[in-house]
C-alpha atoms as a PDB file:
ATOM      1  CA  UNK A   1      -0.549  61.834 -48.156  1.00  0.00           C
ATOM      2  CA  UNK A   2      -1.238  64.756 -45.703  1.00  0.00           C
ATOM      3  CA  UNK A   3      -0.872  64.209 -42.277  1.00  0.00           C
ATOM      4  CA  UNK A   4       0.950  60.996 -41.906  1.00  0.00           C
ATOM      5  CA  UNK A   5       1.482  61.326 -37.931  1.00  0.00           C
ATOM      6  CA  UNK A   6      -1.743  61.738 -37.295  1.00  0.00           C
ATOM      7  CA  UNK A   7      -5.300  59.472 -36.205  1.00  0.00           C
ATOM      8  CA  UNK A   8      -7.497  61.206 -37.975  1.00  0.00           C
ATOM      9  CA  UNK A   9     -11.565  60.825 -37.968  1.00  0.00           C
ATOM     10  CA  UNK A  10     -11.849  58.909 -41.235  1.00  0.00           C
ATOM     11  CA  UNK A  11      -8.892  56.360 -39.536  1.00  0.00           C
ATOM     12  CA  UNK A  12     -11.472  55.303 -37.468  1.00  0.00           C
ATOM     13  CA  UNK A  13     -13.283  52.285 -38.164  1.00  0.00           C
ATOM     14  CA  UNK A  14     -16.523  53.744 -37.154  1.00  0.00           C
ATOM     15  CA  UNK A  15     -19.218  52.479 -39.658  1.00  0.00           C
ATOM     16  CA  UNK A  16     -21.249  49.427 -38.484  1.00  0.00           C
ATOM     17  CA  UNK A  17     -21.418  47.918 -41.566  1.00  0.00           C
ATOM     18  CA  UNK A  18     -17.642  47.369 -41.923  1.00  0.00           C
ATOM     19  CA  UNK A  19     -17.349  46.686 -38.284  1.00  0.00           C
ATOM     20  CA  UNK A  20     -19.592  43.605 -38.816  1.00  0.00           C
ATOM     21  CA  UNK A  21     -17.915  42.279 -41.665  1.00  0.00           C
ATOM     22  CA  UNK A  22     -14.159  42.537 -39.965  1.00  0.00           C
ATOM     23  CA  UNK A  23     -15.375  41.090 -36.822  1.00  0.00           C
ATOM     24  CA  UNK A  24     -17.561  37.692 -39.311  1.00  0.00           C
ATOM     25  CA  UNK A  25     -14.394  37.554 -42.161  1.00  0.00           C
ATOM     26  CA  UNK A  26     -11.814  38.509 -41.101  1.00  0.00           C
ATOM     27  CA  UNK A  27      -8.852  37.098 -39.794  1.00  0.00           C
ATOM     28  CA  UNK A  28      -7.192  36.919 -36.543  1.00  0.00           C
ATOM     29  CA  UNK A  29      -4.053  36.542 -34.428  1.00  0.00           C
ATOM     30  CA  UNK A  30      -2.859  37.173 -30.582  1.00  0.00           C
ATOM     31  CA  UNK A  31       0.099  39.642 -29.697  1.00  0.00           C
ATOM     32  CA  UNK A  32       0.085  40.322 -25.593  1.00  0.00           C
ATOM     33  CA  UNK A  33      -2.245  42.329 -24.626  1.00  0.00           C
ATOM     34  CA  UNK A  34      -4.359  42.695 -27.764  1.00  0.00           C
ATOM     35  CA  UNK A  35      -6.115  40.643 -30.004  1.00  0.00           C
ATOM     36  CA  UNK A  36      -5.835  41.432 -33.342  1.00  0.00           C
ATOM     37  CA  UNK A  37      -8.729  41.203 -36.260  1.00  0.00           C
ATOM     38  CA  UNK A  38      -7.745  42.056 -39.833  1.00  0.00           C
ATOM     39  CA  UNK A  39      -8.882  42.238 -43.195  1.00  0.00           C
ATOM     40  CA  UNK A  40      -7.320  42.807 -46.558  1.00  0.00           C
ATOM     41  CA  UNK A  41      -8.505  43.539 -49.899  1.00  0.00           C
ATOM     42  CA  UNK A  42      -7.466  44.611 -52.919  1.00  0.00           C
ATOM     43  CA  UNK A  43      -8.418  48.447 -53.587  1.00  0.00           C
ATOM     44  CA  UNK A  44     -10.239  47.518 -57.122  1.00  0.00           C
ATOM     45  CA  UNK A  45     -11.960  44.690 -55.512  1.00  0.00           C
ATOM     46  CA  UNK A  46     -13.342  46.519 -52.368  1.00  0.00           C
ATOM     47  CA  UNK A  47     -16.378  47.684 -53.862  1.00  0.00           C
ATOM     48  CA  UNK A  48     -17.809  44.645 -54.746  1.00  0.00           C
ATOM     49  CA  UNK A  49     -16.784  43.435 -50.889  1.00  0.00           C
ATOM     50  CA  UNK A  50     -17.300  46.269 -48.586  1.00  0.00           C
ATOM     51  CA  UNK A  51     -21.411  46.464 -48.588  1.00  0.00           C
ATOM     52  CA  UNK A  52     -21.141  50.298 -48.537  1.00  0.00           C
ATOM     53  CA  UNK A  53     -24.676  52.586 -48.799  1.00  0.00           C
ATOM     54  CA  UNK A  54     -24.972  54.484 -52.691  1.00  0.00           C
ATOM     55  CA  UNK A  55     -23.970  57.942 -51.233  1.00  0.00           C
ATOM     56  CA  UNK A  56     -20.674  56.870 -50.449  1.00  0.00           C
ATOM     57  CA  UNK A  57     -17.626  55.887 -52.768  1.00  0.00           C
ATOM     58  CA  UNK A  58     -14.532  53.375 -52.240  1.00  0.00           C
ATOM     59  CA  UNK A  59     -12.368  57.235 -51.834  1.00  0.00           C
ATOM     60  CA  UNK A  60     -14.727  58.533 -49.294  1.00  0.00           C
ATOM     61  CA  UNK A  61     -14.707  55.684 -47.397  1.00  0.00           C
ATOM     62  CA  UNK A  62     -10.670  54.387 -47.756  1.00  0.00           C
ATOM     63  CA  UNK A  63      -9.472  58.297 -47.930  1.00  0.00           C
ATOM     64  CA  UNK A  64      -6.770  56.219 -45.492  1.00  0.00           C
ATOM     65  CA  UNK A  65      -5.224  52.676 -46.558  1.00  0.00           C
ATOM     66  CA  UNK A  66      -6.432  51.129 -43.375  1.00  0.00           C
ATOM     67  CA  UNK A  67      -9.221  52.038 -40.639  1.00  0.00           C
ATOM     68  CA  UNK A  68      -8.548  51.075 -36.653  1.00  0.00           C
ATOM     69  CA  UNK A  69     -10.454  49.895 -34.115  1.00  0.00           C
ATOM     70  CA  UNK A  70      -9.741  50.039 -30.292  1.00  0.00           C
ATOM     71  CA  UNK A  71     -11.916  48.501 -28.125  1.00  0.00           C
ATOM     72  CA  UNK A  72     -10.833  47.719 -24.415  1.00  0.00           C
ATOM     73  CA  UNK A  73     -13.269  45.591 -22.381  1.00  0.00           C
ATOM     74  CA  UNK A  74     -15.570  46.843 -19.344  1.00  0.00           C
ATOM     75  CA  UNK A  75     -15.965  43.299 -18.090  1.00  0.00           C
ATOM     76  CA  UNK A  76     -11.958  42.755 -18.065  1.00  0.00           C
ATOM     77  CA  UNK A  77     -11.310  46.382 -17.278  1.00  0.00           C
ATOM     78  CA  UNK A  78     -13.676  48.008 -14.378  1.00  0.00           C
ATOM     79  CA  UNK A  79     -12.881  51.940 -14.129  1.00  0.00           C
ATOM     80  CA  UNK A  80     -14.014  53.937 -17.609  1.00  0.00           C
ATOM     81  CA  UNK A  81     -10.836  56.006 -16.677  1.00  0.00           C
ATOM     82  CA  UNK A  82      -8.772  53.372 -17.074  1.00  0.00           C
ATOM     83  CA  UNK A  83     -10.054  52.126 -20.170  1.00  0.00           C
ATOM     84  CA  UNK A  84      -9.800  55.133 -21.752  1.00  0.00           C
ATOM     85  CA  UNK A  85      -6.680  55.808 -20.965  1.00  0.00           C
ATOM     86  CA  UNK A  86      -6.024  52.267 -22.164  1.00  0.00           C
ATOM     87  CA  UNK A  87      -7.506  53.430 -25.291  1.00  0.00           C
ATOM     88  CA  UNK A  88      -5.442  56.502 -25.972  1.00  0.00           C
ATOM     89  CA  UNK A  89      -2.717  54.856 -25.391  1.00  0.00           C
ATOM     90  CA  UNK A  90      -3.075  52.309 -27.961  1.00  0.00           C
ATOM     91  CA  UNK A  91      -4.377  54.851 -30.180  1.00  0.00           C
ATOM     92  CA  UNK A  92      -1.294  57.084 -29.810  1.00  0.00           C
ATOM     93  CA  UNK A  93       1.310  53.950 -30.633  1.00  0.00           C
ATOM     94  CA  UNK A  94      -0.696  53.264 -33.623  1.00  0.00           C
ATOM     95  CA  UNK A  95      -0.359  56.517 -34.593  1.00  0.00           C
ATOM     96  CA  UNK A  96       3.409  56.643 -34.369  1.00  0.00           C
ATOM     97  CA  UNK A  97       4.055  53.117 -35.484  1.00  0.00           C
ATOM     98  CA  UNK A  98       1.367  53.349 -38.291  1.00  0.00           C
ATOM     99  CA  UNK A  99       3.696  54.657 -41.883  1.00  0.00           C
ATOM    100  CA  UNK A 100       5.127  51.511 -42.723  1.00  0.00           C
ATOM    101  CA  UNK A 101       2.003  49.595 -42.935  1.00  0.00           C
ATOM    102  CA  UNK A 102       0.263  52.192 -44.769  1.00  0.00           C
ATOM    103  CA  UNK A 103       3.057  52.897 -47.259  1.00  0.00           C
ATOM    104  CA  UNK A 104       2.860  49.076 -48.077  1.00  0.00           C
ATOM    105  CA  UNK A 105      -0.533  49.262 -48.145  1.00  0.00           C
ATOM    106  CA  UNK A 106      -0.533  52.043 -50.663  1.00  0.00           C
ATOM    107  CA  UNK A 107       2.361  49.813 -52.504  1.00  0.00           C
ATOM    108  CA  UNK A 108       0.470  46.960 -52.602  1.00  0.00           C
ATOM    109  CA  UNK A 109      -3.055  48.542 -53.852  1.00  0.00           C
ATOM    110  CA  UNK A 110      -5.053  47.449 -50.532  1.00  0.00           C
ATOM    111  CA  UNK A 111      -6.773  48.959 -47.933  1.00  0.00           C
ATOM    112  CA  UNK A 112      -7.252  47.124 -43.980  1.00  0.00           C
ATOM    113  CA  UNK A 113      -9.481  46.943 -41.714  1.00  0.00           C
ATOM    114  CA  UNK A 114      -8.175  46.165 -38.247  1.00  0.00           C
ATOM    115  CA  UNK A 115      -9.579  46.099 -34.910  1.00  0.00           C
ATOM    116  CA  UNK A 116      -7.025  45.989 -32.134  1.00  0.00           C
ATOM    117  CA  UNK A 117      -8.870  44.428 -28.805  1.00  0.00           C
ATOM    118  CA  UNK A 118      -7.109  45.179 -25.588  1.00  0.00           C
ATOM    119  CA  UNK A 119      -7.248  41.467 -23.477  1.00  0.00           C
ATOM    120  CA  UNK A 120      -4.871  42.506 -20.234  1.00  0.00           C
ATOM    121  CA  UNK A 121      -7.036  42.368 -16.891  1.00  0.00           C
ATOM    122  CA  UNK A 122      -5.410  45.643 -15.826  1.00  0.00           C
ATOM    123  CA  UNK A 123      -3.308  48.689 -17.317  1.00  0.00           C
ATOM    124  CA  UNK A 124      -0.063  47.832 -18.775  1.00  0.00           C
ATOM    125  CA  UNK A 125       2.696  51.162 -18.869  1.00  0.00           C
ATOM    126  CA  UNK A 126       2.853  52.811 -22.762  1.00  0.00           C
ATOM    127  CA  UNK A 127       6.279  51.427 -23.381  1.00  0.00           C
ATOM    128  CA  UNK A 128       4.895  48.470 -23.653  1.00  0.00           C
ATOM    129  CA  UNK A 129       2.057  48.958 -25.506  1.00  0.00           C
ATOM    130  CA  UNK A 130       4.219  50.450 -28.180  1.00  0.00           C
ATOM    131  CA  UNK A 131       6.288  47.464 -28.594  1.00  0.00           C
ATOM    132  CA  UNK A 132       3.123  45.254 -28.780  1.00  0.00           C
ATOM    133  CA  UNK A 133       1.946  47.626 -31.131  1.00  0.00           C
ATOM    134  CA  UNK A 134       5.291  47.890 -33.134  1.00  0.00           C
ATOM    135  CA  UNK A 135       5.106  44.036 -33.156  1.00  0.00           C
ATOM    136  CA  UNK A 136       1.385  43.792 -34.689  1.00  0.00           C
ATOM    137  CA  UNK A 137       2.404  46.071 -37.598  1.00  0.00           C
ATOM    138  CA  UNK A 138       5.530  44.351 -38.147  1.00  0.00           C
ATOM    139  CA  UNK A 139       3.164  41.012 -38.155  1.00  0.00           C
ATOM    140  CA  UNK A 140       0.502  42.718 -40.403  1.00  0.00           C
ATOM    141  CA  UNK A 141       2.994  43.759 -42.898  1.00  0.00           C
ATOM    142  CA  UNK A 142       4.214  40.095 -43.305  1.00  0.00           C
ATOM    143  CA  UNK A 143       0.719  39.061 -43.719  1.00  0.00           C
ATOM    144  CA  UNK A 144       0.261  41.490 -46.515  1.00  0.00           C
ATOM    145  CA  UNK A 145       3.185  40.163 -48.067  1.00  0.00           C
ATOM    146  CA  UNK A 146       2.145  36.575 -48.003  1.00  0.00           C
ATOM    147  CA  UNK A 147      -1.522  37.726 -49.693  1.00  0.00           C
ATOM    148  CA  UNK A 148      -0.121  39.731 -52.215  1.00  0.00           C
ATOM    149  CA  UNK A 149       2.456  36.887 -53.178  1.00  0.00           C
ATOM    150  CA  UNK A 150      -0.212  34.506 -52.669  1.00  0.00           C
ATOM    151  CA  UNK A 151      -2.404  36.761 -55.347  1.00  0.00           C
ATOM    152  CA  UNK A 152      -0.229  36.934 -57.837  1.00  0.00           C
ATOM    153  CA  UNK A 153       0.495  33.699 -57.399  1.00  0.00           C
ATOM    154  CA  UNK A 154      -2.636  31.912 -58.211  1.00  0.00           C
ATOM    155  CA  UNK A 155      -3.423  34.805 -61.088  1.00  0.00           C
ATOM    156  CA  UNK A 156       0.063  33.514 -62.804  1.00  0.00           C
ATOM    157  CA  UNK A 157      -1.361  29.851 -63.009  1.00  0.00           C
ATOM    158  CA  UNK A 158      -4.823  30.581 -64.334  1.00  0.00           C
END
């Protein structure tokens, strides 16, 4: 995979149509400051559950195991400069802190969608956003754990 250490364009979760169906199915959890949404599926199976236009395949789309969204509130967060710095922070500890989630995810056949929501009133220093951060994946890869046990569990009874 080129560019592992790096946020790249197609990392973003950008398209509208998978925005709204990580923010009505999917999961989610709460690690200070952000709020965490997340969805799994299988790589096969995404097709059928990402509604994706004709133009576009499951490679175009997933050319990354997982797409990110950071969103930092106006109405809990005032100054534009400070939520995007807020941002860019985030975005830069998910960059470092992303490899071990995607090398599961590449282990484990799936792809993610995850939206990390910034809930802190005001700016919080980058040290500890990259803990948080470091946390979340650590929490995510768990999760993927549990799902892909839980898949092959219920396949082995059936």
């Amino acid at each position: 995979m080129c560019g592992m250490y790096t946020f790249r364009k197609n990392e973003r979760l950008s398209n509208y149509r998978l925005k709204s169906l990580l923010f009505d199915k999917g999961d989610s959890f709460f690690h200070y400051p952000f709020r965490v949404i997340f969805l799994f599926a299988n790589r096969d199976e995404a097709g059928a559950l990402l509604p994706l236009k004709q133009h576009l395949t499951m490679s175009e789309t997933f050319q990354f195991p997982a797409k990110c969204l950071v969103a930092v509130s106006g109405k809990r967060v005032k100054k534009a400069n400070k939520r995007n710095r807020i941002k860019r922070l985030t975005k830069e500890a998910y960059r470092k802190n992303k490899i071990p989630l995607y090398s599961l995810l590449e282990e484990k056949e799936m792809v993610c969608l995850l939206g990390l929501i910034y809930t802190a009133k005001h700016p919080i220093p980058y040290e500890e956003v990259e803990k948080s951060l470091t946390a979340i994946m650590g929490a995510l890869q768990e999760k993927i754990r549990e799902q892909s046990a839980g898949v092959h569990l219920s396949r082995s009874k059936s």
